[in-house]
N, C-alpha and C. Protein backbone atom coordinates (compact mmCIF):
# COMPACT_ATOMS: atom_id res chain seq x y z
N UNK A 1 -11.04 -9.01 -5.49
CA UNK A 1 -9.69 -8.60 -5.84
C UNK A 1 -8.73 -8.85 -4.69
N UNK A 2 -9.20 -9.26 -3.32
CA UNK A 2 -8.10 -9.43 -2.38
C UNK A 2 -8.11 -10.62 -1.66
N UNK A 3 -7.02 -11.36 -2.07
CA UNK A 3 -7.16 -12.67 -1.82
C UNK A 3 -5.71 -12.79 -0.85
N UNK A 4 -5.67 -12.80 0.46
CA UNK A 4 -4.38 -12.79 0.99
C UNK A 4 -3.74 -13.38 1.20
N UNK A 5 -3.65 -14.73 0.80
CA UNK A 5 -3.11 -16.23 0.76
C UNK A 5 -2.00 -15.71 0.86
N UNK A 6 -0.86 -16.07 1.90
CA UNK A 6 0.54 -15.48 1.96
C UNK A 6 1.18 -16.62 0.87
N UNK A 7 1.77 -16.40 -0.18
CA UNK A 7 2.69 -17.17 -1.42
C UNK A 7 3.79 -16.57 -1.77
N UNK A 8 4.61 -17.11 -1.36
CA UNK A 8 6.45 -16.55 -1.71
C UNK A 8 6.80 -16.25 -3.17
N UNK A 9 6.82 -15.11 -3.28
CA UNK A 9 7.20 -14.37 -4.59
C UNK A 9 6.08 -14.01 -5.62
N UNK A 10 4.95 -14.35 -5.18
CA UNK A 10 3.67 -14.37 -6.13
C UNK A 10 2.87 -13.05 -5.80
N UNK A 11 2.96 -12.17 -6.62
CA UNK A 11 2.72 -10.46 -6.86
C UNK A 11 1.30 -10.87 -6.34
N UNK A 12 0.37 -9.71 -6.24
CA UNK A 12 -0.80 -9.68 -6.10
C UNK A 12 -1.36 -7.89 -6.23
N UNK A 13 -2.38 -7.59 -6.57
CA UNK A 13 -3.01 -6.47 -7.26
C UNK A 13 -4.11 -5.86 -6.12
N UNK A 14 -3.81 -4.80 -4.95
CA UNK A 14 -5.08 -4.68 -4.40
C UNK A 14 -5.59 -2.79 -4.40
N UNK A 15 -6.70 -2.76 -4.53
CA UNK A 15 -6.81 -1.29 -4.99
C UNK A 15 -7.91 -0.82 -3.50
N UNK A 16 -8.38 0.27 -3.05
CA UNK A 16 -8.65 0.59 -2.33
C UNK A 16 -8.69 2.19 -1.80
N UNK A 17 -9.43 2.88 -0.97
CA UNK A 17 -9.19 3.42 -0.43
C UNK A 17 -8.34 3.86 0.56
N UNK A 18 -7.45 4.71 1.00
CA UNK A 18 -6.51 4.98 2.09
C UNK A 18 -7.01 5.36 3.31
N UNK A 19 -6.64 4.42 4.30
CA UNK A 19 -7.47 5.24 5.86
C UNK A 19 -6.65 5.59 7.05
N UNK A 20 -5.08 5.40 6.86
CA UNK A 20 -3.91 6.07 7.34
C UNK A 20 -2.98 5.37 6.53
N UNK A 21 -1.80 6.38 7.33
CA UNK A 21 -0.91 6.47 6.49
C UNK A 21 0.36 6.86 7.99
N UNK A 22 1.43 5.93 7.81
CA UNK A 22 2.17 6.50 8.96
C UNK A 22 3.59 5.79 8.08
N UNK A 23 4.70 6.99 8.90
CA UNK A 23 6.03 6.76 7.97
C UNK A 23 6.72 6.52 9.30
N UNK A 24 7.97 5.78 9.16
CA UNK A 24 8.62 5.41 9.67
C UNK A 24 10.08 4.83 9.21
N UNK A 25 11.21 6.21 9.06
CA UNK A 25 12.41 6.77 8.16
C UNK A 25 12.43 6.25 6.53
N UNK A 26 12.76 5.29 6.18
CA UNK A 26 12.75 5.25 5.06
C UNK A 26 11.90 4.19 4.22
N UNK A 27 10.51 3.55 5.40
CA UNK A 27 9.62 3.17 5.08
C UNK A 27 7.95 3.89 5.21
N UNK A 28 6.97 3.54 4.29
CA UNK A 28 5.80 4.25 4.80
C UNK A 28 4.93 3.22 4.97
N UNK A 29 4.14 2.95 5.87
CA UNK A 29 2.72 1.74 5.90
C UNK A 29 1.74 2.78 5.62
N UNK A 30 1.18 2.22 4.77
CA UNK A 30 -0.27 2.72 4.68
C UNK A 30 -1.41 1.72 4.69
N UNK A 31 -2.21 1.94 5.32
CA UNK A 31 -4.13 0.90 5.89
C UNK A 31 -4.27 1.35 4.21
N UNK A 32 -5.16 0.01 3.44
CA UNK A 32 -6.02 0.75 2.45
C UNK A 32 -7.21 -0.59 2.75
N UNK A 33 -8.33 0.34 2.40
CA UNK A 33 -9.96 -0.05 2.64
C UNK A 33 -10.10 -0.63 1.16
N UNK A 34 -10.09 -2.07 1.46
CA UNK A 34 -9.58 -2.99 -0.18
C UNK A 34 -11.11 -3.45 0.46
N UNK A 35 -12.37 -3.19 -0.15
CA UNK A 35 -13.61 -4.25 -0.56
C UNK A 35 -13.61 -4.71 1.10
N UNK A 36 -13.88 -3.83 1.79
CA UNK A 36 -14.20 -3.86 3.37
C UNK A 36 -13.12 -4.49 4.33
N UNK A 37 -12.60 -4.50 3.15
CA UNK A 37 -11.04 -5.65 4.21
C UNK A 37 -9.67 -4.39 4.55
N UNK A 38 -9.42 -4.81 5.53
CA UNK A 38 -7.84 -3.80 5.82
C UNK A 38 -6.63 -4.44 5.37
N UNK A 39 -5.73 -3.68 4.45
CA UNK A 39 -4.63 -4.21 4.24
C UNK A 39 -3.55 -3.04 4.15
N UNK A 40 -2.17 -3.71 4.60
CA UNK A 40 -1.31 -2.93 4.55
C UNK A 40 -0.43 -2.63 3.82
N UNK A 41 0.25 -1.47 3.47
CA UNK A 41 1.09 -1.75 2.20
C UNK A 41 1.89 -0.91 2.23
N UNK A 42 2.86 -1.56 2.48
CA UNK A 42 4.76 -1.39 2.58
C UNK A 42 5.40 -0.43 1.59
N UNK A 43 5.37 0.53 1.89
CA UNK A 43 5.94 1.42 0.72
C UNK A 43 7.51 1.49 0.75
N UNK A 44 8.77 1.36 0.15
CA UNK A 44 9.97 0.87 0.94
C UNK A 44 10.79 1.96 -0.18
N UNK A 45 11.57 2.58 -0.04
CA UNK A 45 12.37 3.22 -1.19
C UNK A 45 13.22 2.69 -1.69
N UNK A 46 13.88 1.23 -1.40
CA UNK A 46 14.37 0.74 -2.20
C UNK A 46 13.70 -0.36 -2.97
N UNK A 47 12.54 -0.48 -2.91
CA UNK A 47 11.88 -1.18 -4.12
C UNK A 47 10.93 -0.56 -4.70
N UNK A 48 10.53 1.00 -4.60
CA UNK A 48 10.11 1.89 -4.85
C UNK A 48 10.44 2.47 -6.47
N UNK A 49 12.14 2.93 -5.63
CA UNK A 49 12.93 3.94 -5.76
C UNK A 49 12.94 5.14 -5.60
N UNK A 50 13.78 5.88 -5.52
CA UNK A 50 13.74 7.44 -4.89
C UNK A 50 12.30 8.35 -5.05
N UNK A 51 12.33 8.24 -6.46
CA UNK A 51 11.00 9.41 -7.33
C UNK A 51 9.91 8.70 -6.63
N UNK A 52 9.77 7.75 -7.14
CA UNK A 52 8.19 7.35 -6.73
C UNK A 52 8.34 7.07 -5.49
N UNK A 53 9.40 6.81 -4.96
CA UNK A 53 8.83 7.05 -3.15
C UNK A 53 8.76 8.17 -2.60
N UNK A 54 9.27 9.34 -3.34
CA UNK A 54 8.99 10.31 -2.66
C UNK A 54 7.87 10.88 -3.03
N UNK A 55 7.15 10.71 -4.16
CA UNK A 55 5.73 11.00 -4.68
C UNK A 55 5.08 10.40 -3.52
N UNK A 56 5.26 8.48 -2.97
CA UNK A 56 3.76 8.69 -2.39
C UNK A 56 4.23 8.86 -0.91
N UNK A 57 5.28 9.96 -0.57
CA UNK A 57 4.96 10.49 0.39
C UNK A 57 4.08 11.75 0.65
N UNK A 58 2.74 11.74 -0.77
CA UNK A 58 2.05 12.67 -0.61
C UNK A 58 0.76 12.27 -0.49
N UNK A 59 0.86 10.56 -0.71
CA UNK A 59 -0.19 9.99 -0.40
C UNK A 59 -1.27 10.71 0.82
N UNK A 60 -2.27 10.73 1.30
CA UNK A 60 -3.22 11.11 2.11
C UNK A 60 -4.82 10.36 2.20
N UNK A 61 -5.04 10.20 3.82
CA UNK A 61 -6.42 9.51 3.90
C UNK A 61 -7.47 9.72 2.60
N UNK A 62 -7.96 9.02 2.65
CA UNK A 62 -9.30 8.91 1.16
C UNK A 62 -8.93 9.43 0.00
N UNK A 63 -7.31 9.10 -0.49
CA UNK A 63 -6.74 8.76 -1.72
C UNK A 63 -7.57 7.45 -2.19
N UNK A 64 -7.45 7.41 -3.55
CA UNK A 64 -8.13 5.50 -3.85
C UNK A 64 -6.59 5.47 -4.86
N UNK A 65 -5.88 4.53 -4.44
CA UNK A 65 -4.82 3.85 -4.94
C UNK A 65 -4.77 2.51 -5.55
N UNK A 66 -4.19 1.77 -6.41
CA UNK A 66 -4.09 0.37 -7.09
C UNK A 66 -2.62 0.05 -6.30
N UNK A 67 -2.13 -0.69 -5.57
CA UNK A 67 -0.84 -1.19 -5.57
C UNK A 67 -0.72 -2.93 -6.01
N UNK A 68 0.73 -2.99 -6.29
CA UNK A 68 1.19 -4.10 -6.73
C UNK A 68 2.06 -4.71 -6.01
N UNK A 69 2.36 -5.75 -5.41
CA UNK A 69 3.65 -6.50 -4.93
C UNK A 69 3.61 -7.80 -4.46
N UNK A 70 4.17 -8.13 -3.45
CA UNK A 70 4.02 -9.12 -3.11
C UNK A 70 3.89 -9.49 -1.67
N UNK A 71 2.81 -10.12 -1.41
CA UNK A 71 2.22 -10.43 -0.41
C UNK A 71 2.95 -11.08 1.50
N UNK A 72 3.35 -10.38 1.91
CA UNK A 72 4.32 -10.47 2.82
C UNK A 72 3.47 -10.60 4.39
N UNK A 73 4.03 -11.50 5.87
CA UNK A 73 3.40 -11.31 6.73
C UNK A 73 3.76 -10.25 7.61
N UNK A 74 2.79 -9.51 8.42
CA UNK A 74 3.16 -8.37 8.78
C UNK A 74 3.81 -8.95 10.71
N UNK A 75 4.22 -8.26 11.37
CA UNK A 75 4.75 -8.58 12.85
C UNK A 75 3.16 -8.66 13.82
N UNK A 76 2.04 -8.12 13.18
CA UNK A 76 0.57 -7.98 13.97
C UNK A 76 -0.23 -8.97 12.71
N UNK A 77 0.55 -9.69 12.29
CA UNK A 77 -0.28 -10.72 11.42
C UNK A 77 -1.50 -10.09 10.56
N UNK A 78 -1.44 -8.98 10.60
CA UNK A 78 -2.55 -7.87 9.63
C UNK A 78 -1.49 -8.42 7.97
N UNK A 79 -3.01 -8.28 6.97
CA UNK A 79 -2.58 -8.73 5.65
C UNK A 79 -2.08 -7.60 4.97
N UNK A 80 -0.22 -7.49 4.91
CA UNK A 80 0.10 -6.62 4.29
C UNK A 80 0.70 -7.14 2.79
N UNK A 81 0.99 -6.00 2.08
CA UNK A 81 1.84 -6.40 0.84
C UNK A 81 3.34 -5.33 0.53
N UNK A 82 3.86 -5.71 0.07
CA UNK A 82 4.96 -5.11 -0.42
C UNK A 82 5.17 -4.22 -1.53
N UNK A 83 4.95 -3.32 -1.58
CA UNK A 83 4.29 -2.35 -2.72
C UNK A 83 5.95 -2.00 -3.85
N UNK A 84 5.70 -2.74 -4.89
CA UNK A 84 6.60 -2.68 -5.87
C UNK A 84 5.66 -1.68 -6.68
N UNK A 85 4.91 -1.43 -6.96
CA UNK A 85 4.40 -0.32 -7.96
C UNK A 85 3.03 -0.07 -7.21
N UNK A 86 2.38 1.53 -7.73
CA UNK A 86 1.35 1.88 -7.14
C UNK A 86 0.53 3.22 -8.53
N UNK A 87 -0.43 3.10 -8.52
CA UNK A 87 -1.53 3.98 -9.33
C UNK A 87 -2.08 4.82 -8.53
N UNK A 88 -2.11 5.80 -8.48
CA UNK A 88 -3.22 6.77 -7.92
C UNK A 88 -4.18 6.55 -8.57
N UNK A 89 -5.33 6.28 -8.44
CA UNK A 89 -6.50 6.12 -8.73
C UNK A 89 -7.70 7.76 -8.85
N UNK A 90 -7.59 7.73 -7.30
CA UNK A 90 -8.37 9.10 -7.49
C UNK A 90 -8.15 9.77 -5.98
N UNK A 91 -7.65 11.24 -5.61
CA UNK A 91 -7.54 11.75 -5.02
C UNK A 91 -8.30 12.75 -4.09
N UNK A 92 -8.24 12.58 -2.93
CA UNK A 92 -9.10 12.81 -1.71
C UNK A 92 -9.06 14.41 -2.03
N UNK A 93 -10.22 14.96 -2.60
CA UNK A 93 -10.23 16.83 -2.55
C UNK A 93 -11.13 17.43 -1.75
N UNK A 94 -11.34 16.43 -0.44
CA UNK A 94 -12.43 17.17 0.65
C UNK A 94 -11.25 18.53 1.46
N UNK A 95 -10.30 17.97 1.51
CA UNK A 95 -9.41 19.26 2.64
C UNK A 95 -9.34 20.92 1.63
């Protein structure tokens, strides 16, 4: 399911586990553990929008999430994406 070929405008689907999560004002990166691979994913509130960005600012480590977007290069050349939509999958209830 994670194929990181960087392609201009061409969505891509990667689901995973969460293994941080760090915000930074009106963006969030989150690591997700996609099939042993690390990828990052751009949570942005304006391609979000308000509601659902402020939902996954409740995101948390060993969430399993689906996101959608499009495949963007990151400034540490780590394979991130641009998260236009996201699924909670299944939620971390160890805490």
């Amino acid at each position: 399911m994670v194929d990181m070929q960087y392609s201009d405008g061409i969505e891509d689907l990667v689901a995973g586990r969460i293994k941080n999560v760090r915000s930074l004002g009106h963006i969030l990166f989150i690591d997700i553990n996609a099939e042993g691979r690390l990828v990052q994913g751009v949570f942005r509130e304006d391609l979000l929008g308000k509601d659902k960005y402020t939902e996954s600012q409740h995101l948390k480590e060993g969430d399993v999430i689906r996101v959608c977007g499009v495949k963007v290069p990151s400034k540490k050349r780590s394979d991130s994406i641009d998260v236009a939509s996201y699924t909670i999958l299944s939620k971390n209830l160890t805490d």
